[in-house]
C-alpha atoms as a PDB file:
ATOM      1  CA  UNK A   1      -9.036 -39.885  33.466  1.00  0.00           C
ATOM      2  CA  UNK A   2      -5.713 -39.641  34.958  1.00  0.00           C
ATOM      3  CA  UNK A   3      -6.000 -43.500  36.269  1.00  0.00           C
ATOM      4  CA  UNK A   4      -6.080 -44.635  32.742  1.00  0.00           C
ATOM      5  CA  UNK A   5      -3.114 -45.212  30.280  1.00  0.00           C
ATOM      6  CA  UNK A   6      -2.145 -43.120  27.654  1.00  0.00           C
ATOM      7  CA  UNK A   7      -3.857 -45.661  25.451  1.00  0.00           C
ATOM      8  CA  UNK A   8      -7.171 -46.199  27.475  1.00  0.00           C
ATOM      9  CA  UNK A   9      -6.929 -42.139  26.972  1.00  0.00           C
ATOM     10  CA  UNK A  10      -6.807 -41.981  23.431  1.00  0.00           C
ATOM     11  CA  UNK A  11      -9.729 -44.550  23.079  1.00  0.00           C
ATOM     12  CA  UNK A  12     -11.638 -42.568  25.724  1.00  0.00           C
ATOM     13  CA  UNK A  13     -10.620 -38.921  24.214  1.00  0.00           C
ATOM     14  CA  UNK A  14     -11.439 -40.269  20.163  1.00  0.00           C
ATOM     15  CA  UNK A  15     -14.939 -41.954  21.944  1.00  0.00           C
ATOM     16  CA  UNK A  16     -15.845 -38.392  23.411  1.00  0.00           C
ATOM     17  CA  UNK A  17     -14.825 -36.390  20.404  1.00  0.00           C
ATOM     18  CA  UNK A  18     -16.750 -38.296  17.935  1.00  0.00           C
ATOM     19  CA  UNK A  19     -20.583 -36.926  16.230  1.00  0.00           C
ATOM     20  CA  UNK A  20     -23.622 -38.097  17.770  1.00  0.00           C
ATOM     21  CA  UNK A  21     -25.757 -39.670  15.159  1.00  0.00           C
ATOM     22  CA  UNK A  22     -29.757 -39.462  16.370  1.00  0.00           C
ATOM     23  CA  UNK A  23     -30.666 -42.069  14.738  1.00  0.00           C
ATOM     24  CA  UNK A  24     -27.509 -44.492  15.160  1.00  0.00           C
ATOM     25  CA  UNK A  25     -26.400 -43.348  18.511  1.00  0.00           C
ATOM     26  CA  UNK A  26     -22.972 -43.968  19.530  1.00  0.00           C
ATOM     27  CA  UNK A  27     -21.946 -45.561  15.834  1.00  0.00           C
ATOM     28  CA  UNK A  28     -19.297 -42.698  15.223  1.00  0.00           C
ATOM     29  CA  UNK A  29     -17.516 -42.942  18.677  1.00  0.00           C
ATOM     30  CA  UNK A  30     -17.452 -46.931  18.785  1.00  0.00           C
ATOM     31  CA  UNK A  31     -15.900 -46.180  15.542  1.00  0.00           C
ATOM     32  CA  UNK A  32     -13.209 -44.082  16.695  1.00  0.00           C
ATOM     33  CA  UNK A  33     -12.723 -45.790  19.602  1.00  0.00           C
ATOM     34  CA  UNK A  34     -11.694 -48.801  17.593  1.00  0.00           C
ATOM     35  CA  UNK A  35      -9.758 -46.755  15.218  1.00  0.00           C
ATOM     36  CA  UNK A  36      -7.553 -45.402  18.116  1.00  0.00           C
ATOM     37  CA  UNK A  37      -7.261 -48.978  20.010  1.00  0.00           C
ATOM     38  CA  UNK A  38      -5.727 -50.284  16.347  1.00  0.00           C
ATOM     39  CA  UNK A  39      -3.592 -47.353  16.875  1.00  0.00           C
ATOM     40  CA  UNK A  40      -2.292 -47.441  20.134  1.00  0.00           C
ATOM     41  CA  UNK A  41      -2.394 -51.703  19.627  1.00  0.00           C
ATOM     42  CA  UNK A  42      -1.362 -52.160  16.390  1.00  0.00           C
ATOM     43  CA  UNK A  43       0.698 -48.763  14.647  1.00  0.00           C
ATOM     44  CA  UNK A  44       0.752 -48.546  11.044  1.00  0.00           C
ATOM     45  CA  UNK A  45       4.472 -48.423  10.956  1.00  0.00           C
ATOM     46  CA  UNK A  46       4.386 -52.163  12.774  1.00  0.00           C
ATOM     47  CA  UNK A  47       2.378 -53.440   9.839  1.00  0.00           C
ATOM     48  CA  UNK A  48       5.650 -53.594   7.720  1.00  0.00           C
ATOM     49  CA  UNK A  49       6.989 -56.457  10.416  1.00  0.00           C
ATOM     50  CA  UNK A  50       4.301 -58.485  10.569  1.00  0.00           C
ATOM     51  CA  UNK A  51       1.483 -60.289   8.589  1.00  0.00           C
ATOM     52  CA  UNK A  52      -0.256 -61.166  11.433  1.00  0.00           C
ATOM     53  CA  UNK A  53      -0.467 -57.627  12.764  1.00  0.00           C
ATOM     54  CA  UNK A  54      -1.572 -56.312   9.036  1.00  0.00           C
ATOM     55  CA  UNK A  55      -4.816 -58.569   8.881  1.00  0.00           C
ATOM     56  CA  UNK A  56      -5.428 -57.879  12.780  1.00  0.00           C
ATOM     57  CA  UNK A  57      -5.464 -53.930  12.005  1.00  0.00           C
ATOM     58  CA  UNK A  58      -7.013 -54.397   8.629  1.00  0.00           C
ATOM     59  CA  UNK A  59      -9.814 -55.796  10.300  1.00  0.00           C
ATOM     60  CA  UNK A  60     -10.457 -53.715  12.931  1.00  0.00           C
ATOM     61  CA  UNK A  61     -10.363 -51.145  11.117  1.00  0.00           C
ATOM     62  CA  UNK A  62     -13.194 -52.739   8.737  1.00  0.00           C
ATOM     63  CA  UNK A  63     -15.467 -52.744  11.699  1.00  0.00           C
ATOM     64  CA  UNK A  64     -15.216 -49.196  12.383  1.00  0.00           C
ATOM     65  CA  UNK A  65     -16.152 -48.383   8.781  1.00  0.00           C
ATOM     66  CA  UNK A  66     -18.795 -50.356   8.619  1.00  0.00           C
ATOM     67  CA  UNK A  67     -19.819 -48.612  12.032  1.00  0.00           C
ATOM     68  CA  UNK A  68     -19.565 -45.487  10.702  1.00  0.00           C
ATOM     69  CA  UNK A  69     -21.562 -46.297   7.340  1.00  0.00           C
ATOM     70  CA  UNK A  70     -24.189 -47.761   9.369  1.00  0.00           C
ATOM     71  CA  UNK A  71     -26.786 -45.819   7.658  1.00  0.00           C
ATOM     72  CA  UNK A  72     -26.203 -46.383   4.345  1.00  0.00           C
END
């Protein structure tokens, strides 16, 4: 892991740390995955400069919900 950068680490690290679902697999941990690439990408505190970068986090971060509601 020490090849990758810090934010191919935190993607990685939130990917490995998430549940295992049996019956969805790997839902959870695509879903914090994408929650820590908008993080490392796109920081909340950005948002305020930007419209653009609002909307792009706003709808990453609406895929990883619906990842992790996948069930229900």
């Amino acid at each position: 892991m020490n090849d990758l950068s810090p934010a191919a680490q935190a993607v990685l690290i939130a990917f490995n740390d998430a549940p295992f679902d049996e019956e969805y697999g790997d839902s959870y941990g695509i879903a914090a995955a994408l929650r820590a690439a908008v993080d490392q990408v796109v920081p909340l505190y950005s948002c305020n400069t930007s419209a653009t970068r609002g909307r792009i986090r706003h709808k990453l971060l609406a895929i990883a919900a619906e990842l992790e509601d996948v069930d229900g």
